[in-house]
N, C-alpha and C. Protein backbone atom coordinates (compact mmCIF):
# COMPACT_ATOMS: atom_id res chain seq x y z
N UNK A 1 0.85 -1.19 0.00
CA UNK A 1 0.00 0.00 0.00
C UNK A 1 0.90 1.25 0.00
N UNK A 2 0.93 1.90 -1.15
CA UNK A 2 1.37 3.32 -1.16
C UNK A 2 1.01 4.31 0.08
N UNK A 3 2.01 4.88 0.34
CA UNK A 3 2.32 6.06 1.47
C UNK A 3 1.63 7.01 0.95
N UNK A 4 0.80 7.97 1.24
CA UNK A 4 0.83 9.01 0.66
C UNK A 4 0.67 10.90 1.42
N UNK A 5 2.11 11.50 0.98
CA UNK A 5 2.36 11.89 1.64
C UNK A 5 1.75 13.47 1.70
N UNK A 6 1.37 14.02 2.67
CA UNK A 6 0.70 15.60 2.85
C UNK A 6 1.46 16.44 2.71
N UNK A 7 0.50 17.28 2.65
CA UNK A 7 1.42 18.92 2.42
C UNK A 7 0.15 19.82 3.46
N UNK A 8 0.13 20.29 4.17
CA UNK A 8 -0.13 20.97 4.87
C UNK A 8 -0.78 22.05 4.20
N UNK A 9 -1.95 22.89 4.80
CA UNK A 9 -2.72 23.67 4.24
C UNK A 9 -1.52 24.86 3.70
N UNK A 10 -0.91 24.91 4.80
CA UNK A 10 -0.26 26.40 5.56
C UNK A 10 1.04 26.33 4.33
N UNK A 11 1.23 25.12 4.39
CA UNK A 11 2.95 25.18 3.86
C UNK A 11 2.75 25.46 2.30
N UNK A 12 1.35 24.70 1.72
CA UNK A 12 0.93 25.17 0.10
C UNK A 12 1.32 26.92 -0.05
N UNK A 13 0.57 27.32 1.01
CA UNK A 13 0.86 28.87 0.87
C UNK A 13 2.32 29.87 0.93
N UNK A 14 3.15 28.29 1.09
CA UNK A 14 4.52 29.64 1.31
C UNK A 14 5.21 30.51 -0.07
N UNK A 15 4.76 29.76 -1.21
CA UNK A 15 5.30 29.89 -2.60
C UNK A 15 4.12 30.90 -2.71
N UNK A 16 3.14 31.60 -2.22
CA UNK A 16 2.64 32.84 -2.35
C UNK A 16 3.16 33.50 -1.40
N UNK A 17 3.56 33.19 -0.34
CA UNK A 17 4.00 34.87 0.18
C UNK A 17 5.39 35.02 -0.24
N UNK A 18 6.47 34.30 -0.74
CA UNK A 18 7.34 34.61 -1.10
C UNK A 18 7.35 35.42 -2.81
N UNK A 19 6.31 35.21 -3.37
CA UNK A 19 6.02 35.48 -4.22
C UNK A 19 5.71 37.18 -4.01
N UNK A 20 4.44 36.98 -2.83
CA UNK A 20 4.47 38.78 -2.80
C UNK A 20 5.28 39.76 -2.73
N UNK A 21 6.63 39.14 -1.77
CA UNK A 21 7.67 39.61 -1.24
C UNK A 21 8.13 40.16 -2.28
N UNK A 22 8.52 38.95 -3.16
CA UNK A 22 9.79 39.37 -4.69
C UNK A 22 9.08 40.62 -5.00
N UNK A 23 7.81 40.34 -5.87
CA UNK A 23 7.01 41.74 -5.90
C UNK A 23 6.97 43.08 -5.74
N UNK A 24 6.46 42.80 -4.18
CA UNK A 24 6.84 44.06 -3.88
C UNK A 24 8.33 44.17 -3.74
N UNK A 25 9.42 44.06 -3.12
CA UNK A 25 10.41 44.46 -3.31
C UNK A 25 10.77 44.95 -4.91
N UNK A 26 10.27 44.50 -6.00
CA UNK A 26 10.40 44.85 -7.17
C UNK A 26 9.90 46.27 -7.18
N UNK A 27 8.55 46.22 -6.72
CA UNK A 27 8.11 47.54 -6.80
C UNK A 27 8.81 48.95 -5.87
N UNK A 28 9.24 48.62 -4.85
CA UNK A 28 10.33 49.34 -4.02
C UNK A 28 11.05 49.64 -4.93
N UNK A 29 11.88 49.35 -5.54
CA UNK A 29 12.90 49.50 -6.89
C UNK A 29 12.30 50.31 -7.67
N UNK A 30 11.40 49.90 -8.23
CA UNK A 30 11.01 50.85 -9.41
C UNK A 30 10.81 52.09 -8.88
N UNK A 31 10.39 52.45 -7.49
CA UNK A 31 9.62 53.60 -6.66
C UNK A 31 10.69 54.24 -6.58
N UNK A 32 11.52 53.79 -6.21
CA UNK A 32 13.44 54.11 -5.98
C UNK A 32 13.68 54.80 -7.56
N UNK A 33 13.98 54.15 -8.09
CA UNK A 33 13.93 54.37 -9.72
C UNK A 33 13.86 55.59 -10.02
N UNK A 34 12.31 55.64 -9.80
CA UNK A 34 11.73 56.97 -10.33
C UNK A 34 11.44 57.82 -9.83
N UNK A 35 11.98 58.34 -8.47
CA UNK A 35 12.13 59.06 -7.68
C UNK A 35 13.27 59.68 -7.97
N UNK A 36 14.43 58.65 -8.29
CA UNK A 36 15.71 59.26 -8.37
C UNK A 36 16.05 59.98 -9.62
N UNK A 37 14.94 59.68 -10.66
CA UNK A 37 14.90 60.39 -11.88
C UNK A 37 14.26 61.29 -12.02
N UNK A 38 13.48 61.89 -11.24
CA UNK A 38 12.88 62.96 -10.86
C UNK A 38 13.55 64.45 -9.71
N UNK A 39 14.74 64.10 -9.77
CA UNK A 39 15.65 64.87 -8.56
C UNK A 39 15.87 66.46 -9.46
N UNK A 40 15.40 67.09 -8.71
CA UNK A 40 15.71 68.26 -9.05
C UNK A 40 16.90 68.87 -9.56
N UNK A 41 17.53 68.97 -10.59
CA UNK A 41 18.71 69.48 -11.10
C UNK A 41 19.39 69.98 -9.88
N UNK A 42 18.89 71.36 -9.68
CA UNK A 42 19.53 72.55 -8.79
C UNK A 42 19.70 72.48 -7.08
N UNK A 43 19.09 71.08 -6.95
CA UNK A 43 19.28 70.08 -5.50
C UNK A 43 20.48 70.03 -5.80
N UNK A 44 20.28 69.46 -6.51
CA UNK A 44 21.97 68.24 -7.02
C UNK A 44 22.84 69.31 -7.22
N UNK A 45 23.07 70.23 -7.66
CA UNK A 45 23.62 71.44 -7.76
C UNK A 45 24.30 72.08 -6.19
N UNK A 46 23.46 72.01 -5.76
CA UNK A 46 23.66 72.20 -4.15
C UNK A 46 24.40 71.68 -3.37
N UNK A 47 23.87 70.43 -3.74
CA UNK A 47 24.65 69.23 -2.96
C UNK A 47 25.82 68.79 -3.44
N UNK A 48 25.92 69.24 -4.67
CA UNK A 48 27.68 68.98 -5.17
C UNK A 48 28.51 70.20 -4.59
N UNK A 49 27.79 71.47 -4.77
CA UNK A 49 28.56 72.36 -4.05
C UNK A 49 29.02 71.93 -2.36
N UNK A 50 28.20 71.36 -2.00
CA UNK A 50 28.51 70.92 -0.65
C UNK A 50 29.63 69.89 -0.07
N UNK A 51 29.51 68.66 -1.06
CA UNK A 51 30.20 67.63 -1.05
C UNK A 51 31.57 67.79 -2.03
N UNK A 52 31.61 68.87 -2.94
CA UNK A 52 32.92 68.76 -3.80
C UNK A 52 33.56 69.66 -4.24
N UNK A 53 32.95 70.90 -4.46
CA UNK A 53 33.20 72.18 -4.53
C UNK A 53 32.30 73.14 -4.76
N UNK A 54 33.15 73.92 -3.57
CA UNK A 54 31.75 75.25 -2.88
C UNK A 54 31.94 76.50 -4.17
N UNK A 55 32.53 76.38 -4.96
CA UNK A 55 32.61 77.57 -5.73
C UNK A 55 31.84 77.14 -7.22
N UNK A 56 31.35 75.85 -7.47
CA UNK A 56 30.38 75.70 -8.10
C UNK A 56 29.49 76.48 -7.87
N UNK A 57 29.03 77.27 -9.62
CA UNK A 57 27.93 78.30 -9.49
C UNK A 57 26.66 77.38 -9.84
N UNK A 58 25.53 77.42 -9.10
CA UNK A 58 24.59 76.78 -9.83
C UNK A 58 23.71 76.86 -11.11
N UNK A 59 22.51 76.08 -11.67
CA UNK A 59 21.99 76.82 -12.47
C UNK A 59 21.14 77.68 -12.48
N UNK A 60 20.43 78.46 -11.16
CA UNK A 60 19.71 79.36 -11.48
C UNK A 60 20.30 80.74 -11.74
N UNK A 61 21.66 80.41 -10.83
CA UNK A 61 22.99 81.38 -10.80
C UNK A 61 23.23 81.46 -12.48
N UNK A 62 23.44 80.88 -13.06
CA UNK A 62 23.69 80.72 -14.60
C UNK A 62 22.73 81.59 -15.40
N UNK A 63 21.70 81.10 -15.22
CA UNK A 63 20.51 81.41 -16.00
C UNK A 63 20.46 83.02 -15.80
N UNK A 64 20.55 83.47 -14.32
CA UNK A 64 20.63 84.85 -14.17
C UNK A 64 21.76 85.65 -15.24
N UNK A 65 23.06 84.89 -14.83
CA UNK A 65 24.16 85.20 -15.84
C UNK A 65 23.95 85.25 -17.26
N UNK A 66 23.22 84.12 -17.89
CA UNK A 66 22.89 84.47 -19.43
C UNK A 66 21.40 85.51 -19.75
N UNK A 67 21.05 85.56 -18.88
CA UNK A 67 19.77 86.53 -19.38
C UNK A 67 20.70 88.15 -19.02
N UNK A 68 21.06 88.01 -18.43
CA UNK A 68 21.73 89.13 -18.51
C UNK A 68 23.02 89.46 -19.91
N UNK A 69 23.67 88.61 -19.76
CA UNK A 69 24.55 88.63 -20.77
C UNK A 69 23.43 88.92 -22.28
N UNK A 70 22.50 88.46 -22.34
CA UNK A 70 21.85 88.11 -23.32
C UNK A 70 21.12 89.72 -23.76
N UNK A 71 20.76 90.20 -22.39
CA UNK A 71 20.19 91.78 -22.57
C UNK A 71 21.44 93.02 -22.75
N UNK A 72 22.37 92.58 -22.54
CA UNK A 72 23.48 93.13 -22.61
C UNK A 72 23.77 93.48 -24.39
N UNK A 73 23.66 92.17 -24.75
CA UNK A 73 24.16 92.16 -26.42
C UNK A 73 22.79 92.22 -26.94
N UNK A 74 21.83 92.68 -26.28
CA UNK A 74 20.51 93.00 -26.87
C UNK A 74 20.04 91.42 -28.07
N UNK A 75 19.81 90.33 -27.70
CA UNK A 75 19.98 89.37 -28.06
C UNK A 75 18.76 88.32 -28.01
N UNK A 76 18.43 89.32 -27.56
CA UNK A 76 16.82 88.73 -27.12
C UNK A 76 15.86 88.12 -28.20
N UNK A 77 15.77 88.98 -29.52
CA UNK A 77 14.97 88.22 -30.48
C UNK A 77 15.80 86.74 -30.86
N UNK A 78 17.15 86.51 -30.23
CA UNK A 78 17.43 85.15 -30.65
C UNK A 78 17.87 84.48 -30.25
N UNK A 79 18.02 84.50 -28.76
CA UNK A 79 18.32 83.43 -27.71
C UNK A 79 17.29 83.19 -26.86
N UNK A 80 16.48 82.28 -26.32
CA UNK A 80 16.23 82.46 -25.15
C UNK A 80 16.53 81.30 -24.24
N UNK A 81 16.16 81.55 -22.81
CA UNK A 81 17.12 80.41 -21.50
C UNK A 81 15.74 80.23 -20.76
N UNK A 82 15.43 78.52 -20.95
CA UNK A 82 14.82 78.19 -19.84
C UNK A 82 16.06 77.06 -18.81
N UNK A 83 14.70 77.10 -17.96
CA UNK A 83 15.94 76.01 -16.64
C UNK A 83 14.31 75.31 -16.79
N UNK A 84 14.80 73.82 -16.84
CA UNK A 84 14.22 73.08 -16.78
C UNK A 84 14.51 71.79 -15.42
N UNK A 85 13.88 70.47 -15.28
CA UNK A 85 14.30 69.42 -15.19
C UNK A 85 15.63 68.78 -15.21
N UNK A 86 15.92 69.26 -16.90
CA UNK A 86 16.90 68.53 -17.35
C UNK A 86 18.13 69.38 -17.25
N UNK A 87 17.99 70.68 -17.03
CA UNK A 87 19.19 71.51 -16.91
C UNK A 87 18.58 73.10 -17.12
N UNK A 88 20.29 73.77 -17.84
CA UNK A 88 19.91 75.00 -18.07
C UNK A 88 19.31 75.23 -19.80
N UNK A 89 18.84 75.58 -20.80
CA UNK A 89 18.26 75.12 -22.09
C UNK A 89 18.62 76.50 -22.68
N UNK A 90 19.99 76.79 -23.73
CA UNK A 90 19.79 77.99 -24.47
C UNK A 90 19.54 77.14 -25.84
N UNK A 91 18.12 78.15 -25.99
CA UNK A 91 17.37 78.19 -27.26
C UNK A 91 18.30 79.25 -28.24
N UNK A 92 18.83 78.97 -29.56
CA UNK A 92 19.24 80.02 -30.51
C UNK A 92 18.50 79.29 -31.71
N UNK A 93 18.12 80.38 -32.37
CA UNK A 93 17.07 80.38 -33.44
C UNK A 93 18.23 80.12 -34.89
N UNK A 94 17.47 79.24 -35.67
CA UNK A 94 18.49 78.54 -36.66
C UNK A 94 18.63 79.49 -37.31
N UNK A 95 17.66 80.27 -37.82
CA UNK A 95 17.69 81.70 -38.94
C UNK A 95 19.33 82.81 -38.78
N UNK A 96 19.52 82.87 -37.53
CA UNK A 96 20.57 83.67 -37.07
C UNK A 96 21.81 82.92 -37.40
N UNK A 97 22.27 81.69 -37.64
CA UNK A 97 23.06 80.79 -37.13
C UNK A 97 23.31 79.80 -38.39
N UNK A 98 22.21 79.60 -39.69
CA UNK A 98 22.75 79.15 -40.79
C UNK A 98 20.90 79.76 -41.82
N UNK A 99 21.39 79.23 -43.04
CA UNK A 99 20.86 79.55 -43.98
C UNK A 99 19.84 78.88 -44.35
N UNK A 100 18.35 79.03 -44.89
CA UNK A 100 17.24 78.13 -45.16
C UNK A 100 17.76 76.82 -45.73
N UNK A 101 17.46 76.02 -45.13
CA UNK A 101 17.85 74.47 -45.46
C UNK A 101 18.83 73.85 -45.36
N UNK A 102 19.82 75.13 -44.78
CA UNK A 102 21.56 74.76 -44.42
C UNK A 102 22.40 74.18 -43.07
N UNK A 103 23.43 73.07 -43.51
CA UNK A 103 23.72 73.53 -41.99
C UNK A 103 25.01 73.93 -42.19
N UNK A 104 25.47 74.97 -43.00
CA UNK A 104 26.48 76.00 -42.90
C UNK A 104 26.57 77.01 -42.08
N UNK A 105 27.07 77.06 -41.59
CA UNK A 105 26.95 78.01 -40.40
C UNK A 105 27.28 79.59 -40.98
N UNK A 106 26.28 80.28 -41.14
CA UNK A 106 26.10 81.59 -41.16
C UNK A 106 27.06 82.77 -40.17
N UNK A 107 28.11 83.05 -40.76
CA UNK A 107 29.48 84.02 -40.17
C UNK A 107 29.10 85.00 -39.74
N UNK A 108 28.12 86.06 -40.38
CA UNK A 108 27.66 87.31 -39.55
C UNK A 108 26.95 86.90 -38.70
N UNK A 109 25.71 85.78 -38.46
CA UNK A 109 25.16 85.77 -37.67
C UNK A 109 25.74 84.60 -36.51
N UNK A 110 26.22 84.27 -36.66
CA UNK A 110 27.51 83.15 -35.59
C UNK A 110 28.31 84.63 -34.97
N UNK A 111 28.50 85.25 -35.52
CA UNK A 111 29.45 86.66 -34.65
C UNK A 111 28.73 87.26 -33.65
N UNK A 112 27.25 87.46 -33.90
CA UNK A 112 26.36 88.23 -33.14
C UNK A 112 26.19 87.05 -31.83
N UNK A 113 26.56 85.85 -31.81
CA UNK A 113 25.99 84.80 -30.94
C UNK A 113 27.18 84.69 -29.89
N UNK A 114 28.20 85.18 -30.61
CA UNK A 114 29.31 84.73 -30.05
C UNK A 114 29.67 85.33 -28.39
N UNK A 115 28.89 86.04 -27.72
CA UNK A 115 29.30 86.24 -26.04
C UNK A 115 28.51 85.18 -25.55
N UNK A 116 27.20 84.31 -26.15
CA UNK A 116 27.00 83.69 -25.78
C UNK A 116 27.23 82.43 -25.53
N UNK A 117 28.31 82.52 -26.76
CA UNK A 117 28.66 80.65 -27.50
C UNK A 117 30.21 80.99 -26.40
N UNK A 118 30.51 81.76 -25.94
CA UNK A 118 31.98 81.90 -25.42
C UNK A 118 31.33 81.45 -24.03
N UNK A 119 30.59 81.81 -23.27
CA UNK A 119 30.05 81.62 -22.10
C UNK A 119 29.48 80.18 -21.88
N UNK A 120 29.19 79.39 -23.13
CA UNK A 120 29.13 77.98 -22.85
C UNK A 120 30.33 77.05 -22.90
N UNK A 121 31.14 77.87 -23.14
CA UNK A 121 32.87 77.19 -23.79
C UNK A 121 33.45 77.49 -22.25
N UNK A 122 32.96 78.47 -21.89
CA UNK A 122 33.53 78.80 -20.20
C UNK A 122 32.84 77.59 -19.49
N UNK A 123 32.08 77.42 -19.50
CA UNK A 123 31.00 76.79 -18.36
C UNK A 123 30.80 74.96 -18.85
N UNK A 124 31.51 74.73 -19.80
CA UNK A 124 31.33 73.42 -20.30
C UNK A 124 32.93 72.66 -19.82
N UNK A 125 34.01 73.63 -18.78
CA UNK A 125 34.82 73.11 -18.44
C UNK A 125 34.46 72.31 -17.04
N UNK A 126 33.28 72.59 -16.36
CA UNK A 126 32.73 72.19 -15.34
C UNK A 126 31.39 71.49 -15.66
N UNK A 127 31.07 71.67 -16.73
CA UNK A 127 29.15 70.58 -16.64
C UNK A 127 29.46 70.10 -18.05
N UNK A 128 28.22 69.24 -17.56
CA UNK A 128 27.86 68.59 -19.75
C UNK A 128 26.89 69.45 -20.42
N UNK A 129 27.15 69.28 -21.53
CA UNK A 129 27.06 69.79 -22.62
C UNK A 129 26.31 68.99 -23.68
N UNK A 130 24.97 69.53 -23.88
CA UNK A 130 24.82 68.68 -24.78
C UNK A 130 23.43 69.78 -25.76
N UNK A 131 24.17 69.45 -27.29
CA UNK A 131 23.74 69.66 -28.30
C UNK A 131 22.36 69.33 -29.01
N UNK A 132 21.65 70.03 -29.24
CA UNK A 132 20.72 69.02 -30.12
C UNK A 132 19.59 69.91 -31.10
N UNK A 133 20.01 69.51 -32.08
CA UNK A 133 19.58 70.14 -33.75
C UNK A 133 17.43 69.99 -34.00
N UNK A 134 16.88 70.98 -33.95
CA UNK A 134 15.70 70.59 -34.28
C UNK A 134 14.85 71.70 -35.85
N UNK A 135 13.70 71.18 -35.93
CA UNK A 135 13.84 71.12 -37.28
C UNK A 135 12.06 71.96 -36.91
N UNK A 136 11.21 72.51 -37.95
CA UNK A 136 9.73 72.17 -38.01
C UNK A 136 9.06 71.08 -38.66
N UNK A 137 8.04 70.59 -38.76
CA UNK A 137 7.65 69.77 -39.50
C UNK A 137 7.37 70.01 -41.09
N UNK A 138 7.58 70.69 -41.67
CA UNK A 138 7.72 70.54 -42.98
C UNK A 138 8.77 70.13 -43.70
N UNK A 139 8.67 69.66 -44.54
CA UNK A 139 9.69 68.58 -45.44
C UNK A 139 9.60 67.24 -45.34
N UNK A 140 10.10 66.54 -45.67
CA UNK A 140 10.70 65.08 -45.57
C UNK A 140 11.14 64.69 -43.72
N UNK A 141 10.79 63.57 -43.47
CA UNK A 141 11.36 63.24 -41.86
C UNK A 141 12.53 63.02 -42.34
N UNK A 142 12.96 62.64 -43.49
CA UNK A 142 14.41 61.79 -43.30
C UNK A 142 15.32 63.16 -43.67
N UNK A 143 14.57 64.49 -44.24
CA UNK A 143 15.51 65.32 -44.36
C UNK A 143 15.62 66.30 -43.13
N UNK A 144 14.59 65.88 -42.40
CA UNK A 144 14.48 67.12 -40.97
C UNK A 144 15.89 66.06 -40.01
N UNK A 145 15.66 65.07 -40.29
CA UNK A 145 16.80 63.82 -39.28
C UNK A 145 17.99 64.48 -39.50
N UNK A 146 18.25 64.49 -40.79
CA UNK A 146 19.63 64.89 -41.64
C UNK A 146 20.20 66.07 -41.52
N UNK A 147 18.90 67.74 -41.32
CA UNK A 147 18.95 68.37 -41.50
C UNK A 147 19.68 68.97 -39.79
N UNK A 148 18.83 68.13 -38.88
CA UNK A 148 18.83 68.41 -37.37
C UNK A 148 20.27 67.79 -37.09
N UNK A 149 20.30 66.86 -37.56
CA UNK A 149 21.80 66.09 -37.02
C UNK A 149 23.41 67.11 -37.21
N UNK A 150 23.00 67.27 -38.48
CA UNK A 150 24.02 68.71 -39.30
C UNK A 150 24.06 69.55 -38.91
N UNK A 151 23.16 70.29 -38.26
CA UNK A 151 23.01 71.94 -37.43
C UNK A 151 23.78 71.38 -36.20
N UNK A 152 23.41 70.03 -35.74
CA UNK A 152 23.71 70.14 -34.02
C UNK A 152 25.42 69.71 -34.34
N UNK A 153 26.07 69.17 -35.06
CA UNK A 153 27.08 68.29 -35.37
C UNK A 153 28.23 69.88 -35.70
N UNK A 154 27.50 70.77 -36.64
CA UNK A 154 28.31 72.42 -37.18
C UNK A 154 28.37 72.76 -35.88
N UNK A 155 27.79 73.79 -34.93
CA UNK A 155 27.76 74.26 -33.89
C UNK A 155 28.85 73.15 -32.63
N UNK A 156 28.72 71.82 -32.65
CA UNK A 156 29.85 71.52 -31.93
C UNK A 156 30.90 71.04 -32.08
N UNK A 157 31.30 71.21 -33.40
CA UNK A 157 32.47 71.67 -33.90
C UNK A 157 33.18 73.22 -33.99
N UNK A 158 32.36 73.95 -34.52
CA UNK A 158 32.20 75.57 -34.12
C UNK A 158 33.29 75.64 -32.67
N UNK A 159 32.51 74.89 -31.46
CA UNK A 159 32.26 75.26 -29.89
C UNK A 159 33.79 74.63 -29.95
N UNK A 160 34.13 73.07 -30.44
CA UNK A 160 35.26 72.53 -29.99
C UNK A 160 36.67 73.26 -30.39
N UNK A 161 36.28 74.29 -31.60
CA UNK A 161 37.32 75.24 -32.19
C UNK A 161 37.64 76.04 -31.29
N UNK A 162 36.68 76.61 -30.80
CA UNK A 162 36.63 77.71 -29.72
C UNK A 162 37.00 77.33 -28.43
N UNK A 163 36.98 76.04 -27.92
CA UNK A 163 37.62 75.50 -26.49
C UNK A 163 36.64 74.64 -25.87
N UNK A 164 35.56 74.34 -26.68
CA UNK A 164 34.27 73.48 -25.63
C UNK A 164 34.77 72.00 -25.02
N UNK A 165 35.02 71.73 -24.10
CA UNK A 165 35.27 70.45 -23.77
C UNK A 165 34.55 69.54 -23.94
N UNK A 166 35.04 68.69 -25.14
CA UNK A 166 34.34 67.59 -25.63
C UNK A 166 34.09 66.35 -24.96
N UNK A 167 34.85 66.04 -23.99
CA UNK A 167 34.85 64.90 -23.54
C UNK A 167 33.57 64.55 -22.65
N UNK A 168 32.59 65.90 -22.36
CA UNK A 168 31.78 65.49 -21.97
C UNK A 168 30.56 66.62 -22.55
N UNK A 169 30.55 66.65 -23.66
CA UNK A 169 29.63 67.50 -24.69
C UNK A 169 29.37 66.16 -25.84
N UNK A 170 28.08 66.21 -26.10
CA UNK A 170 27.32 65.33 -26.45
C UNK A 170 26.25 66.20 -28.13
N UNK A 171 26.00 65.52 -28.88
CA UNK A 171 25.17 65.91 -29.51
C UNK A 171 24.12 64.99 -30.12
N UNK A 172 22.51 65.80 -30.27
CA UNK A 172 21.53 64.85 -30.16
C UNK A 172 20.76 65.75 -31.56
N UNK A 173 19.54 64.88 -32.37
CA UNK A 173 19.29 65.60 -33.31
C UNK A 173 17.73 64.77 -33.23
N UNK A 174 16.61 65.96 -33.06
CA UNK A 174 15.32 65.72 -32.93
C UNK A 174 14.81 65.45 -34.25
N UNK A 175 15.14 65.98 -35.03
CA UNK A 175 14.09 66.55 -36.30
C UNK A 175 13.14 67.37 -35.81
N UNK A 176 11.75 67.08 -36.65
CA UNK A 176 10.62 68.00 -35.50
C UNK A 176 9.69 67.25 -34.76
N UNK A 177 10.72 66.43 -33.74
CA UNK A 177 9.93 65.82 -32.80
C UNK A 177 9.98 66.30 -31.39
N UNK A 178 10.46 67.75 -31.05
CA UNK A 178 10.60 68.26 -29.81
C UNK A 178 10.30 68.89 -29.99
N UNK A 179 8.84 69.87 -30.61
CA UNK A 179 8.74 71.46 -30.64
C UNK A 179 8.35 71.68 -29.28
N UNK A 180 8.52 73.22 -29.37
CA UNK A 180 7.97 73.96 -28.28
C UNK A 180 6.79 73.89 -28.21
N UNK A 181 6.52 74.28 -27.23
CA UNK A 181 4.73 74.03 -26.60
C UNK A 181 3.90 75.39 -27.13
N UNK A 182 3.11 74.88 -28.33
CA UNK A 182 2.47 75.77 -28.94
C UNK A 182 1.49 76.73 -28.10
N UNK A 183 1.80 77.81 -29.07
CA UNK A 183 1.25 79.36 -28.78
C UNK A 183 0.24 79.64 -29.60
N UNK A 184 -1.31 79.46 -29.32
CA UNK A 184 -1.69 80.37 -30.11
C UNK A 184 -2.02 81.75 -30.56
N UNK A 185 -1.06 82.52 -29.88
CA UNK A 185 -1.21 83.88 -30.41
C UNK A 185 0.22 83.95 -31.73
N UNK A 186 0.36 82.67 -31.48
CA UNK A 186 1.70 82.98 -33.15
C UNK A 186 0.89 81.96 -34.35
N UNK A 187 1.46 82.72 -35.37
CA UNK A 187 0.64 81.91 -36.71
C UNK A 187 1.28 80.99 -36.91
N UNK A 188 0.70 79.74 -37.68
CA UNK A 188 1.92 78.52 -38.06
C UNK A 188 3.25 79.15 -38.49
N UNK A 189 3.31 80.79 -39.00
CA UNK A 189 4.99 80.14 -39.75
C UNK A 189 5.50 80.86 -38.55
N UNK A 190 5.49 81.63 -37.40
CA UNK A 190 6.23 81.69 -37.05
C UNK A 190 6.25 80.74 -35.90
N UNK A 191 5.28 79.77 -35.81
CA UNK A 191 5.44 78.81 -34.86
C UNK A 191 6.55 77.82 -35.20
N UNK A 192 6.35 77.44 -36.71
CA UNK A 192 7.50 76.88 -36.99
C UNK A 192 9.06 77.52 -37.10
N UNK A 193 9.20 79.11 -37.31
CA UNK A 193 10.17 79.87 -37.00
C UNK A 193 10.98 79.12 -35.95
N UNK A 194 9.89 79.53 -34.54
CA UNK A 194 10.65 79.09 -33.66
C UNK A 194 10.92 77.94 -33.22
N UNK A 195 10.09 76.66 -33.96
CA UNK A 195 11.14 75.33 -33.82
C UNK A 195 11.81 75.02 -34.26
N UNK A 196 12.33 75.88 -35.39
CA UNK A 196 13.97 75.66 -35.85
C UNK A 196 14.84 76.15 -35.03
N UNK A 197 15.55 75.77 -34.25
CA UNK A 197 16.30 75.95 -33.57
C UNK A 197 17.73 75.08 -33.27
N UNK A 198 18.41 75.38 -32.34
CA UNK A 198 19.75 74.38 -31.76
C UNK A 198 19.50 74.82 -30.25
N UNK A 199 19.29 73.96 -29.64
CA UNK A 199 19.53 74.08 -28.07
C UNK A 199 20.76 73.44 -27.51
N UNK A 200 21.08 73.99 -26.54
CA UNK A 200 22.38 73.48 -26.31
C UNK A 200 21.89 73.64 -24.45
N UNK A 201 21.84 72.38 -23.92
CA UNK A 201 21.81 72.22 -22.60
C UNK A 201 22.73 71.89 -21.66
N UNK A 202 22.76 72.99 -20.81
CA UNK A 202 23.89 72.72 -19.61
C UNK A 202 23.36 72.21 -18.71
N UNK A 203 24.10 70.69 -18.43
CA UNK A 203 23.61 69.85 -17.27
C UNK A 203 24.35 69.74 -16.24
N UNK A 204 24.28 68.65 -15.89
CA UNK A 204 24.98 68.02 -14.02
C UNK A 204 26.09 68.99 -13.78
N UNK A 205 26.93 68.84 -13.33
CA UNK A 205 28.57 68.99 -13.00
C UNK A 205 29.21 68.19 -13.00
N UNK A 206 30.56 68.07 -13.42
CA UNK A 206 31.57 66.70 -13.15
C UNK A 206 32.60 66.89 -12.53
N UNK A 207 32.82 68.18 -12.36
CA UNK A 207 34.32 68.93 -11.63
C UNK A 207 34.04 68.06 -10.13
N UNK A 208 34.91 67.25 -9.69
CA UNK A 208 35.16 66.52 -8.80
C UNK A 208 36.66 67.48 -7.75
């Protein structure tokens, strides 16, 4: 006569609570995760000044610095600086900076940019740097790709002539998949005006 052997009500259940456990601990992680990707730039800013060097300027400190610089060279119809999330964000308008459909970089109007393009060549010896070419939606996607990649690729070469530290300057190319957050008090063309652009974002710090 075969044995036959039990399992206990209680003990069936242990392969579920270990189960919940993994789980949730998974979900702890992800909570972790995305918390930590949500950290305020200008915290972190703080806290590096604290932990590595106190003469780190931050970015709201910055931002003050280029809006000023920016009213200085009366510059206003073609830069502008948000602080975001992701960093500090100078907007320069492609019109100033190369030619309809070009990514040649336009000499008179690259001269007029230039206290500003010098002030990221200063400030890119201490943070990253990163490039990125955008386009409007008219044309071809594969020529806005081409077109965005080329604007952002001229300008940081431009920057590396001039002294930008490359080793941690980056370049990224939207096409017109990042516009600005539409206005309707502007008409389509100059809405698209202003998503031609090159932004160039100053992030973290690395000066250790």
């Amino acid at each position: 006569m075969k044995r036959q052997s039990r399992v206990s009500k209680g003990d069936e259940n242990l392969w579920l609570i270990s189960y919940s456990d993994l789980i949730t601990s998974i979900l702890a992680v992800l909570v972790l995760i995305t918390s930590f990707s949500k950290i305020d730039i200008e915290k972190l800013d703080h806290a590096n000044r604290l932990m590595k060097d106190d003469s780190l300027v931050t970015l709201s400190t910055l931002k003050k610095q280029y809006l000023a610089l920016i009213e200085e060279k009366n510059l206003q119809k073609f830069v502008s600086v948000l602080l975001s999330d992701k960093g500090l964000e100078i907007n320069m308008a492609s019109s100033v900076q190369f030619g309809l459909n070009s990514a040649r970089l336009n000499k008179t109007g690259i001269k007029k940019l230039q206290p500003v393009l010098q002030k990221i060549v200063q400030d890119s010896q201490v943070r990253e740097i990163i490039i990125s070419g955008h386009t409007d939606a008219t044309g071809s996607a594969a020529r806005n790709w081409e077109l965005s990649s080329q604007r952002a690729n001229a300008v940081m070469l431009y920057l590396m002539d001039k002294g930008l530290n490359y080793k941690h300057s980056h370049i990224v190319a939207y096409a017109s998949n990042d516009p600005y957050k539409s206005d309707s008090k502007l008409s389509k063309k100059e809405q698209n005006k202003r998503n031609r652009r090159v932004t160039i974002l100053i992030g973290r710090s690395y000066k250790k």
